[in-house]
C-alpha atoms as a PDB file:
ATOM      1  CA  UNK A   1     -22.177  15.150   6.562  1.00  0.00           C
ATOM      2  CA  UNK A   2     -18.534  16.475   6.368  1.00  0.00           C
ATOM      3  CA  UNK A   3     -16.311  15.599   3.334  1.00  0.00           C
ATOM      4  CA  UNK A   4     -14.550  12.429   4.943  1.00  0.00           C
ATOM      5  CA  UNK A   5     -17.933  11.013   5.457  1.00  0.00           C
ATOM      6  CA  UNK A   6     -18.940  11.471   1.935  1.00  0.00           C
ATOM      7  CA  UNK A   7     -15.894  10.018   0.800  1.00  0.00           C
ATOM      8  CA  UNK A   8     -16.085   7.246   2.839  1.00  0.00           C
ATOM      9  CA  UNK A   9     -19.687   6.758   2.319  1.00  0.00           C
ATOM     10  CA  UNK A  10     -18.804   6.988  -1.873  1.00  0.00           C
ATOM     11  CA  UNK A  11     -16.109   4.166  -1.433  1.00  0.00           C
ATOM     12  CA  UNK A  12     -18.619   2.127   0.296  1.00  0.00           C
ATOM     13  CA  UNK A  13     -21.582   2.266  -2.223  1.00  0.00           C
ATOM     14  CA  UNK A  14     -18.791   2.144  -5.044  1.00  0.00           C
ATOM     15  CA  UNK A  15     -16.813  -0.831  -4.740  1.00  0.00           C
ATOM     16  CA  UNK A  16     -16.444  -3.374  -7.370  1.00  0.00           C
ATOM     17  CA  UNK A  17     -15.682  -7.083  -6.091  1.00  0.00           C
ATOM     18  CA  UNK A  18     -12.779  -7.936  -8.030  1.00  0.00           C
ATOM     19  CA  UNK A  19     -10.999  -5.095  -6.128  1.00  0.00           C
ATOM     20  CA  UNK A  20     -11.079  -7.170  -3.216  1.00  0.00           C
ATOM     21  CA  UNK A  21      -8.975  -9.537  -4.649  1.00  0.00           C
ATOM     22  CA  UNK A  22      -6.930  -6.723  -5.287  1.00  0.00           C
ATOM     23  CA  UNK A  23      -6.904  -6.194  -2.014  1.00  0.00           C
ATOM     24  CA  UNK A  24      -5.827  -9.500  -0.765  1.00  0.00           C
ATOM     25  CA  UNK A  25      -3.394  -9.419  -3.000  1.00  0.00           C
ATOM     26  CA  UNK A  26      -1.856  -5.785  -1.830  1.00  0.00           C
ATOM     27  CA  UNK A  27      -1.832  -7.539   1.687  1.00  0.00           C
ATOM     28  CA  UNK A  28       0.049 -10.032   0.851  1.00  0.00           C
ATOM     29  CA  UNK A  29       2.764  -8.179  -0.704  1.00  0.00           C
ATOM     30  CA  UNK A  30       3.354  -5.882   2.051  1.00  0.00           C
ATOM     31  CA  UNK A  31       3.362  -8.757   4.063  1.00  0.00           C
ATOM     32  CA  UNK A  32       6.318 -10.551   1.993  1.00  0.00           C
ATOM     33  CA  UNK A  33       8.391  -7.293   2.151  1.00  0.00           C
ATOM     34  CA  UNK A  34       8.100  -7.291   5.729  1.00  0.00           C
ATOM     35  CA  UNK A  35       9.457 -10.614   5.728  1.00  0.00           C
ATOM     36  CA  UNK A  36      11.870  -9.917   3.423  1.00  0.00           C
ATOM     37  CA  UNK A  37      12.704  -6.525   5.311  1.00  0.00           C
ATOM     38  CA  UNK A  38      13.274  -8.553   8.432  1.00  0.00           C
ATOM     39  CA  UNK A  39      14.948 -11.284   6.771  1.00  0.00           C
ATOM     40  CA  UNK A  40      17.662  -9.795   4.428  1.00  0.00           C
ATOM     41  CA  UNK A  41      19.736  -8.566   7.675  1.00  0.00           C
ATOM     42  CA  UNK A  42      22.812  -6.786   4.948  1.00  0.00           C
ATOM     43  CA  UNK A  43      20.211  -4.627   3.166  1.00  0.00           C
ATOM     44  CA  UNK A  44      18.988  -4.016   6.960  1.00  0.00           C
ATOM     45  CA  UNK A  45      22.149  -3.104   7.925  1.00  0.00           C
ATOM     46  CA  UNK A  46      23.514  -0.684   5.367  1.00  0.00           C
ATOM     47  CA  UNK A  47      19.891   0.762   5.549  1.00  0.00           C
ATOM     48  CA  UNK A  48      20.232   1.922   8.962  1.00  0.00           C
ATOM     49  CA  UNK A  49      24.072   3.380   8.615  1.00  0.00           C
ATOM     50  CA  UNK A  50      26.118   0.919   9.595  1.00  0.00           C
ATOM     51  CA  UNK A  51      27.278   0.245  13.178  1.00  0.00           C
ATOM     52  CA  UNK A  52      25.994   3.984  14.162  1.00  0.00           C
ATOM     53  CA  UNK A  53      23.196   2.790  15.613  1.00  0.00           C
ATOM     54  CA  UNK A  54      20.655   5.994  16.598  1.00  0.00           C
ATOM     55  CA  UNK A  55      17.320   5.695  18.539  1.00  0.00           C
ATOM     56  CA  UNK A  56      15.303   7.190  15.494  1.00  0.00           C
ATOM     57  CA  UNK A  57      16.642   4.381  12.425  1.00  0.00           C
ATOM     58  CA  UNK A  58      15.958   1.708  14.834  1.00  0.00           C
ATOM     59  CA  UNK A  59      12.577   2.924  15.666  1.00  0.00           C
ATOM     60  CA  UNK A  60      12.175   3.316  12.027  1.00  0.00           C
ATOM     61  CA  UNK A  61      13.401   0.095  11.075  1.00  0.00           C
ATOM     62  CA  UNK A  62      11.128  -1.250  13.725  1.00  0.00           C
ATOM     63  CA  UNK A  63       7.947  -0.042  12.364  1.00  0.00           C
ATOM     64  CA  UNK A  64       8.335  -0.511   8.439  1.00  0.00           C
ATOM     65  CA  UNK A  65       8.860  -4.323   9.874  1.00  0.00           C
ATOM     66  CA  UNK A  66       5.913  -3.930  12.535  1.00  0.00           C
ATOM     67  CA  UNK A  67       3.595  -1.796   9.800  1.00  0.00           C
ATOM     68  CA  UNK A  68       4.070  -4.284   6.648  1.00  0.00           C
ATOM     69  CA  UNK A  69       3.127  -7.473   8.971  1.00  0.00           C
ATOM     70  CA  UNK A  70       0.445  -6.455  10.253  1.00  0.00           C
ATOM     71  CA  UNK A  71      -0.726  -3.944   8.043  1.00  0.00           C
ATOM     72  CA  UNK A  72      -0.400  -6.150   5.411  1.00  0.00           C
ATOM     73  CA  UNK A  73      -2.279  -9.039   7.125  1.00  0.00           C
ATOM     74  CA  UNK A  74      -5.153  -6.474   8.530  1.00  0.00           C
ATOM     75  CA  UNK A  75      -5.472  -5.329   4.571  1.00  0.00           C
ATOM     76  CA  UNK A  76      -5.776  -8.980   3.270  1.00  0.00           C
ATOM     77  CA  UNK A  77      -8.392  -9.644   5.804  1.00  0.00           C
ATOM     78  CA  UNK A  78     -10.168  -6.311   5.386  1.00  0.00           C
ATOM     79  CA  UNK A  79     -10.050  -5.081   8.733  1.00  0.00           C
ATOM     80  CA  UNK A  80      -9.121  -1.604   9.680  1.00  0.00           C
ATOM     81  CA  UNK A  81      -8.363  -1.181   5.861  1.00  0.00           C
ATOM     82  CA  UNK A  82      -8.696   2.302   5.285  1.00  0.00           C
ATOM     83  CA  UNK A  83      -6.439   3.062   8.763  1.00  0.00           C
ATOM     84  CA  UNK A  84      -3.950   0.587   7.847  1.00  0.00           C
ATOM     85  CA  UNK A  85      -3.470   2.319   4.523  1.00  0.00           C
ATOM     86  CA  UNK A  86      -2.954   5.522   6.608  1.00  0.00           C
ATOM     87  CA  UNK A  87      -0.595   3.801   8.406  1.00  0.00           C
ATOM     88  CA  UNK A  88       1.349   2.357   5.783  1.00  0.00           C
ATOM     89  CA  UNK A  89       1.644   5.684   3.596  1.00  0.00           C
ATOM     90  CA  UNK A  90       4.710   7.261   5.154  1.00  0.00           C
ATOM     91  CA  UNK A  91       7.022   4.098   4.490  1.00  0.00           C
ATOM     92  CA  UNK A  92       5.740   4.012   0.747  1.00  0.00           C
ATOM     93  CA  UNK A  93       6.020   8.024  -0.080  1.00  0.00           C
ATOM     94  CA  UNK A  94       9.658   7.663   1.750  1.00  0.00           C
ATOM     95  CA  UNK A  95      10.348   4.545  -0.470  1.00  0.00           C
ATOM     96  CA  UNK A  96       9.277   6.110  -3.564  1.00  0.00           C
ATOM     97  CA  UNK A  97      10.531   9.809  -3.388  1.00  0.00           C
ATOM     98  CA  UNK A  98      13.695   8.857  -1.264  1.00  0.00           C
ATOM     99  CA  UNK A  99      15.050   5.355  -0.971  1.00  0.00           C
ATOM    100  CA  UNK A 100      14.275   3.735  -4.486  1.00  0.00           C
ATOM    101  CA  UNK A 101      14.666   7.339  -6.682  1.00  0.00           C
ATOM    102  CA  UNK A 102      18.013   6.982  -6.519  1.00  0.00           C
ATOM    103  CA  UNK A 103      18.411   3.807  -8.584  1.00  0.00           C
ATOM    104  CA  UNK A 104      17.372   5.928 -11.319  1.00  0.00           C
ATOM    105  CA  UNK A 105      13.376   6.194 -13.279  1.00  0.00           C
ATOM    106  CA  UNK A 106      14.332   3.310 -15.481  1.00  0.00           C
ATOM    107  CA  UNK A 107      12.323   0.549 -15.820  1.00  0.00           C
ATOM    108  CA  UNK A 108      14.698  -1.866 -14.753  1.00  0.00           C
ATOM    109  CA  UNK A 109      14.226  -0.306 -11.087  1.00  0.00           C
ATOM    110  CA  UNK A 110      11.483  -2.985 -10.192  1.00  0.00           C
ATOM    111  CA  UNK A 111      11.443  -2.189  -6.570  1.00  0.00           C
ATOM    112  CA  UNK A 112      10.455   1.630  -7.668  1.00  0.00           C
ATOM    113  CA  UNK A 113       7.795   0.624  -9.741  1.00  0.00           C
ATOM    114  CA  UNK A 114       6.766  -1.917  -7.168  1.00  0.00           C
ATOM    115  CA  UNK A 115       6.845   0.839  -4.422  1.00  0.00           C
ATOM    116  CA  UNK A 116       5.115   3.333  -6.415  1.00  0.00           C
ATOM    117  CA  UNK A 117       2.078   0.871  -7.566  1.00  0.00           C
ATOM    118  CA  UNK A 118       1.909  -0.371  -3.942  1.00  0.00           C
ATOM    119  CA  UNK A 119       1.154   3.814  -2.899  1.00  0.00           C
ATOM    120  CA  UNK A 120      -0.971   3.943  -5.679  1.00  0.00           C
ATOM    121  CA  UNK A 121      -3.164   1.145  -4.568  1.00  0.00           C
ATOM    122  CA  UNK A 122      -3.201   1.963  -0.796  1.00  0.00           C
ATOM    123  CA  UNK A 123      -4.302   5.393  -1.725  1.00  0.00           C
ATOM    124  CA  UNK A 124      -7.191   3.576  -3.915  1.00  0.00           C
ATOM    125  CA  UNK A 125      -8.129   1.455  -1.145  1.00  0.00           C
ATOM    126  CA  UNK A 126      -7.791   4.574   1.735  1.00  0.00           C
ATOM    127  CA  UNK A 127     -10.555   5.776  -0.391  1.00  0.00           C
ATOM    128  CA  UNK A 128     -12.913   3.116  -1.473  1.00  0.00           C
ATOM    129  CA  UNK A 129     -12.189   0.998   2.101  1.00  0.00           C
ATOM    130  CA  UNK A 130     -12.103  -2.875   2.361  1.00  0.00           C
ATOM    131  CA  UNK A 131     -15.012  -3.966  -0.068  1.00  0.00           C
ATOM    132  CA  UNK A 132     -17.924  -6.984   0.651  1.00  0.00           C
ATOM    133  CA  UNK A 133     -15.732 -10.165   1.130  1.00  0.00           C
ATOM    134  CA  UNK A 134     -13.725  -8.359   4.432  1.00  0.00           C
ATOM    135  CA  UNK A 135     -13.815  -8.889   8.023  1.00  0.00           C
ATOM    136  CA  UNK A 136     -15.214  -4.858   7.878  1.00  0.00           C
ATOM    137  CA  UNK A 137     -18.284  -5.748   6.345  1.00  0.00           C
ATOM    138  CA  UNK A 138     -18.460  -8.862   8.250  1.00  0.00           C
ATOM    139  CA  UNK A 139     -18.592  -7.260  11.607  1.00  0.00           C
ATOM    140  CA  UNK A 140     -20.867  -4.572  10.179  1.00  0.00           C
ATOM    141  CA  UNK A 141     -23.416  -7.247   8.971  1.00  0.00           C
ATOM    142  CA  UNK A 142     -23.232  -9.242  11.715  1.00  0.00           C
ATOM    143  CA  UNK A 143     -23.514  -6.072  14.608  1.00  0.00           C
ATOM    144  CA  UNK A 144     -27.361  -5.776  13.900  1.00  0.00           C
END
Protein backbone atom coordinates (compact mmCIF):
# COMPACT_ATOMS: atom_id res chain seq x y z
CA UNK A 1 0.00 0.00 0.00
CA UNK A 2 1.53 3.38 -1.13
CA UNK A 3 1.32 6.48 1.17
CA UNK A 4 -1.98 8.01 -0.41
CA UNK A 5 -3.65 4.79 0.35
CA UNK A 6 -2.64 4.82 3.91
CA UNK A 7 -3.71 8.19 4.26
CA UNK A 8 -6.80 7.70 2.81
CA UNK A 9 -7.38 4.48 4.48
CA UNK A 10 -6.38 6.53 8.11
CA UNK A 11 -9.09 9.25 7.29
CA UNK A 12 -11.53 6.57 6.74
CA UNK A 13 -11.11 4.48 10.00
CA UNK A 14 -10.59 7.97 11.81
CA UNK A 15 -13.46 10.07 11.36
CA UNK A 16 -15.49 11.46 14.10
CA UNK A 17 -19.32 12.20 13.22
CA UNK A 18 -19.66 15.61 14.28
CA UNK A 19 -17.10 16.45 11.52
CA UNK A 20 -19.65 15.74 9.12
CA UNK A 21 -21.62 18.40 10.17
CA UNK A 22 -18.63 20.24 9.72
CA UNK A 23 -18.68 19.25 6.56
CA UNK A 24 -22.09 20.25 5.55
CA UNK A 25 -21.49 23.21 6.89
CA UNK A 26 -18.03 23.95 4.78
CA UNK A 27 -20.37 23.12 1.73
CA UNK A 28 -22.57 25.41 2.31
CA UNK A 29 -20.33 28.26 2.66
CA UNK A 30 -18.52 27.77 -0.45
CA UNK A 31 -21.70 27.49 -1.92
CA UNK A 32 -22.94 31.09 -0.61
CA UNK A 33 -19.65 32.68 -1.88
CA UNK A 34 -20.29 31.35 -5.15
CA UNK A 35 -23.48 32.98 -5.07
CA UNK A 36 -22.27 35.88 -3.75
CA UNK A 37 -19.21 35.77 -6.29
CA UNK A 38 -21.72 35.60 -9.09
CA UNK A 39 -24.03 37.97 -7.64
CA UNK A 40 -22.01 41.08 -6.49
CA UNK A 41 -21.25 41.97 -10.36
CA UNK A 42 -18.86 45.51 -9.00
CA UNK A 43 -16.57 43.33 -6.85
CA UNK A 44 -16.69 40.99 -10.14
CA UNK A 45 -15.79 43.62 -12.15
CA UNK A 46 -12.90 45.42 -10.52
CA UNK A 47 -11.70 41.77 -9.80
CA UNK A 48 -11.13 40.97 -13.29
CA UNK A 49 -9.43 44.57 -14.35
CA UNK A 50 -11.91 46.48 -15.54
CA UNK A 51 -13.14 46.61 -19.16
CA UNK A 52 -9.70 44.71 -20.25
CA UNK A 53 -11.28 41.75 -20.58
CA UNK A 54 -8.43 38.71 -21.20
CA UNK A 55 -9.24 35.00 -21.96
CA UNK A 56 -7.35 33.82 -18.70
CA UNK A 57 -9.51 36.29 -15.81
CA UNK A 58 -12.60 35.21 -17.46
CA UNK A 59 -11.73 31.63 -17.39
CA UNK A 60 -10.73 32.27 -13.90
CA UNK A 61 -13.67 34.05 -12.91
CA UNK A 62 -15.57 31.25 -14.50
CA UNK A 63 -14.32 28.50 -12.42
CA UNK A 64 -14.08 30.07 -8.78
CA UNK A 65 -18.05 30.55 -9.73
CA UNK A 66 -18.28 26.92 -11.38
CA UNK A 67 -15.83 25.30 -8.42
CA UNK A 68 -17.71 26.94 -5.23
CA UNK A 69 -21.30 25.69 -6.65
CA UNK A 70 -20.67 22.66 -7.18
CA UNK A 71 -17.88 21.94 -5.12
CA UNK A 72 -19.57 23.25 -2.42
CA UNK A 73 -22.81 21.26 -3.02
CA UNK A 74 -20.69 17.85 -3.85
CA UNK A 75 -18.89 18.59 -0.20
CA UNK A 76 -22.27 19.06 1.66
CA UNK A 77 -23.51 15.90 0.18
CA UNK A 78 -20.25 13.99 0.62
CA UNK A 79 -19.62 12.99 -2.74
CA UNK A 80 -16.31 13.23 -4.44
CA UNK A 81 -15.19 15.03 -1.14
CA UNK A 82 -11.69 14.52 -1.02
CA UNK A 83 -11.42 15.57 -5.09
CA UNK A 84 -13.56 18.46 -4.63
CA UNK A 85 -11.25 19.71 -1.91
CA UNK A 86 -8.44 19.26 -4.50
CA UNK A 87 -10.32 21.15 -6.66
CA UNK A 88 -11.18 23.92 -4.57
CA UNK A 89 -7.51 24.49 -3.10
CA UNK A 90 -6.06 26.78 -5.74
CA UNK A 91 -8.93 29.51 -5.36
CA UNK A 92 -8.44 29.39 -1.43
CA UNK A 93 -4.33 29.49 -1.34
CA UNK A 94 -4.81 32.44 -4.12
CA UNK A 95 -7.45 34.07 -1.78
CA UNK A 96 -5.44 33.80 1.22
CA UNK A 97 -1.76 34.56 0.12
CA UNK A 98 -2.89 37.04 -2.70
CA UNK A 99 -6.32 38.61 -2.87
CA UNK A 100 -7.34 39.07 0.91
CA UNK A 101 -3.39 39.71 2.32
CA UNK A 102 -3.59 42.88 1.19
CA UNK A 103 -6.34 44.19 3.49
CA UNK A 104 -3.83 43.79 6.06
CA UNK A 105 -3.45 40.54 9.09
CA UNK A 106 -5.85 42.39 11.30
CA UNK A 107 -8.61 40.87 12.64
CA UNK A 108 -11.04 43.07 11.27
CA UNK A 109 -10.17 41.38 7.74
CA UNK A 110 -13.11 38.79 8.13
CA UNK A 111 -12.96 37.60 4.62
CA UNK A 112 -9.06 36.59 5.39
CA UNK A 113 -9.84 34.78 8.30
CA UNK A 114 -12.84 33.31 6.58
CA UNK A 115 -10.60 32.29 3.56
CA UNK A 116 -7.90 30.97 5.59
CA UNK A 117 -10.28 28.68 7.97
CA UNK A 118 -12.14 27.58 4.80
CA UNK A 119 -8.25 26.13 3.43
CA UNK A 120 -7.75 24.91 6.68
CA UNK A 121 -10.82 22.79 6.72
CA UNK A 122 -10.67 21.56 3.07
CA UNK A 123 -7.19 20.43 3.77
CA UNK A 124 -8.76 18.52 6.98
CA UNK A 125 -11.37 17.03 4.98
CA UNK A 126 -8.79 16.19 1.70
CA UNK A 127 -7.38 14.06 4.37
CA UNK A 128 -9.94 12.41 6.51
CA UNK A 129 -12.60 12.27 3.24
CA UNK A 130 -16.45 12.68 3.55
CA UNK A 131 -17.26 10.74 6.89
CA UNK A 132 -20.51 8.08 7.55
CA UNK A 133 -23.60 10.35 6.90
CA UNK A 134 -22.29 11.10 2.92
CA UNK A 135 -23.44 10.02 -0.35
CA UNK A 136 -19.53 8.31 -0.39
CA UNK A 137 -20.30 5.94 2.13
CA UNK A 138 -23.70 5.53 0.85
CA UNK A 139 -22.72 4.26 -2.50
CA UNK A 140 -19.95 2.23 -0.86
CA UNK A 141 -22.51 0.44 1.45
CA UNK A 142 -24.94 0.02 -0.89
CA UNK A 143 -22.34 -1.43 -3.99
CA UNK A 144 -22.13 -4.90 -2.19
Amino acid sequence: MNVLHRIEHWGDTHHPAWTDALRIMLGIILVLKGVSFISDTAYLHNLVGGIHFGLFPVMAVHYVAFAHLMGGFLIALGCLTRLMCILQLPILIAAVFFVNIRQGFSPLNSELWLSLIVLILLLTFMVIGSGRFSMDEYVKQHAR
